[in-house]
N, C-alpha and C. Protein backbone atom coordinates (compact mmCIF):
# COMPACT_ATOMS: atom_id res chain seq x y z
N UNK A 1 113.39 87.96 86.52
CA UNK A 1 113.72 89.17 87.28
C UNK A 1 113.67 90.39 86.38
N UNK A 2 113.10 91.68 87.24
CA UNK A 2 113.11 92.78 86.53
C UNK A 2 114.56 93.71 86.24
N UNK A 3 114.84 93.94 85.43
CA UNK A 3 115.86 95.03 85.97
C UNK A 3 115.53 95.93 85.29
N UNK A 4 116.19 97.59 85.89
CA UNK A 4 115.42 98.84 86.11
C UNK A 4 116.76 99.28 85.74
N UNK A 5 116.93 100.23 84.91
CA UNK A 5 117.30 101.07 84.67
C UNK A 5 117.83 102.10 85.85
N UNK A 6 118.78 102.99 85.37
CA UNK A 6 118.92 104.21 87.08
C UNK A 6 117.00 104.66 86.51
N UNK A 7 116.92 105.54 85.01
CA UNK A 7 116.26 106.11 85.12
C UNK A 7 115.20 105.77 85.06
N UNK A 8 114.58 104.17 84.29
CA UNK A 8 113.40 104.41 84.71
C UNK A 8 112.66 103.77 86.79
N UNK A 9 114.07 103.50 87.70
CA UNK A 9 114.12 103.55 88.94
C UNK A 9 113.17 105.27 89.17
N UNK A 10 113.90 106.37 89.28
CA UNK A 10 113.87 107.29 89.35
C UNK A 10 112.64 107.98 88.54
N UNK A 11 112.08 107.43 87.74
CA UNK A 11 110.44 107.44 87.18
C UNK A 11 109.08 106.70 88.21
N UNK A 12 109.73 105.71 88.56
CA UNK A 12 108.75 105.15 89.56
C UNK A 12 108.97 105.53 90.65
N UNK A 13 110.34 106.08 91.27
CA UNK A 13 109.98 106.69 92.49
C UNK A 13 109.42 107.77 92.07
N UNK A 14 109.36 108.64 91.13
CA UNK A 14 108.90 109.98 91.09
C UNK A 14 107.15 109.78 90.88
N UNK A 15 106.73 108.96 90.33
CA UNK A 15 105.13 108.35 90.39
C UNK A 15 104.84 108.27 91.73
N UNK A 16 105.63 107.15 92.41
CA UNK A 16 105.05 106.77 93.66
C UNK A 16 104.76 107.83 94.66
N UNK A 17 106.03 108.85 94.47
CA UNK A 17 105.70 110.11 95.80
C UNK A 17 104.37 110.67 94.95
N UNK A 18 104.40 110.91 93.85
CA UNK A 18 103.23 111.89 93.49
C UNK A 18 102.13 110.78 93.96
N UNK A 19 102.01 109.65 93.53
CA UNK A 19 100.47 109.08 94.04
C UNK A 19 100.40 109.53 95.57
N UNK A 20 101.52 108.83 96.57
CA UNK A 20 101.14 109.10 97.88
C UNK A 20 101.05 110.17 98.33
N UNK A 21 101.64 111.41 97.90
CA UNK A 21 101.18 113.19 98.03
C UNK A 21 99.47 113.13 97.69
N UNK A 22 99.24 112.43 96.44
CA UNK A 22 97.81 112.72 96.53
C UNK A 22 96.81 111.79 97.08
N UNK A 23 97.19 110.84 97.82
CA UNK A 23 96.21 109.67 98.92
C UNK A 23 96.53 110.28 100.05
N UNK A 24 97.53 111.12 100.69
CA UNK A 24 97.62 111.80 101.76
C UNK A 24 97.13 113.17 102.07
N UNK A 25 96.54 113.64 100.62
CA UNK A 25 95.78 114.83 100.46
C UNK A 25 94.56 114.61 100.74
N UNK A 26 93.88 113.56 99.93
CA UNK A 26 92.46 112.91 100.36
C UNK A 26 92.35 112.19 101.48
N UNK A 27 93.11 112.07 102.48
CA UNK A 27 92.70 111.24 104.12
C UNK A 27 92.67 112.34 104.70
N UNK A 28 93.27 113.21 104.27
CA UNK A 28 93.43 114.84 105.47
C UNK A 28 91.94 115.35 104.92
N UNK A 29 91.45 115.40 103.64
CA UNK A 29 90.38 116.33 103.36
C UNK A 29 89.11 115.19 104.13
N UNK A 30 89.06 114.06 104.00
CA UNK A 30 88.01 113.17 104.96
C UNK A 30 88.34 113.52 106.55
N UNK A 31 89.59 113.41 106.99
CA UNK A 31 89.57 113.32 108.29
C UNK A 31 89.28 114.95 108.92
N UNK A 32 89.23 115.99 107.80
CA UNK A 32 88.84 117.40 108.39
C UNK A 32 86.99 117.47 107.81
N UNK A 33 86.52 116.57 107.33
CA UNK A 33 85.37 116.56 107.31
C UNK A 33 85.01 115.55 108.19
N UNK A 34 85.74 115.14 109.04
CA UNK A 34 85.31 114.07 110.35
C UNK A 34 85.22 115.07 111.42
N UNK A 35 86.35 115.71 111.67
CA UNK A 35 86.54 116.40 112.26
C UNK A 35 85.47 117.59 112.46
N UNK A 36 85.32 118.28 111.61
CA UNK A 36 84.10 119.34 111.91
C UNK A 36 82.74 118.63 111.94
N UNK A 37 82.44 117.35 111.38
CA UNK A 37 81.45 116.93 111.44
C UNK A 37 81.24 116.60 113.02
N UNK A 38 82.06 116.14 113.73
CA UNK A 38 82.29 115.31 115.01
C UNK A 38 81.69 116.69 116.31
N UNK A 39 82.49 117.77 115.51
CA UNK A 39 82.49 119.17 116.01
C UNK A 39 81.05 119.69 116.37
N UNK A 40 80.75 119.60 115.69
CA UNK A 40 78.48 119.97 115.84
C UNK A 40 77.75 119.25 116.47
């Protein structure tokens, strides 16, 4: 078993939001190039 620290807990949540802020940046920039593409 792992055990985690408070802080390095609070390191991996702070990774994880930043990865998923930026995989939720890149589905919006595809799905608005779906979108205008779909558009024409």
């Amino acid at each position: 078993m792992n055990y985690f620290t408070t802080e390095d807990s609070q390191k991996i949540h702070t990774e994880q939001m930043r990865l998923s802020e930026i995989q939720n940046k890149e589905l919006q920039d595809k799905i608005a190039v779906i979108n205008k593409n779909s558009e024409e």
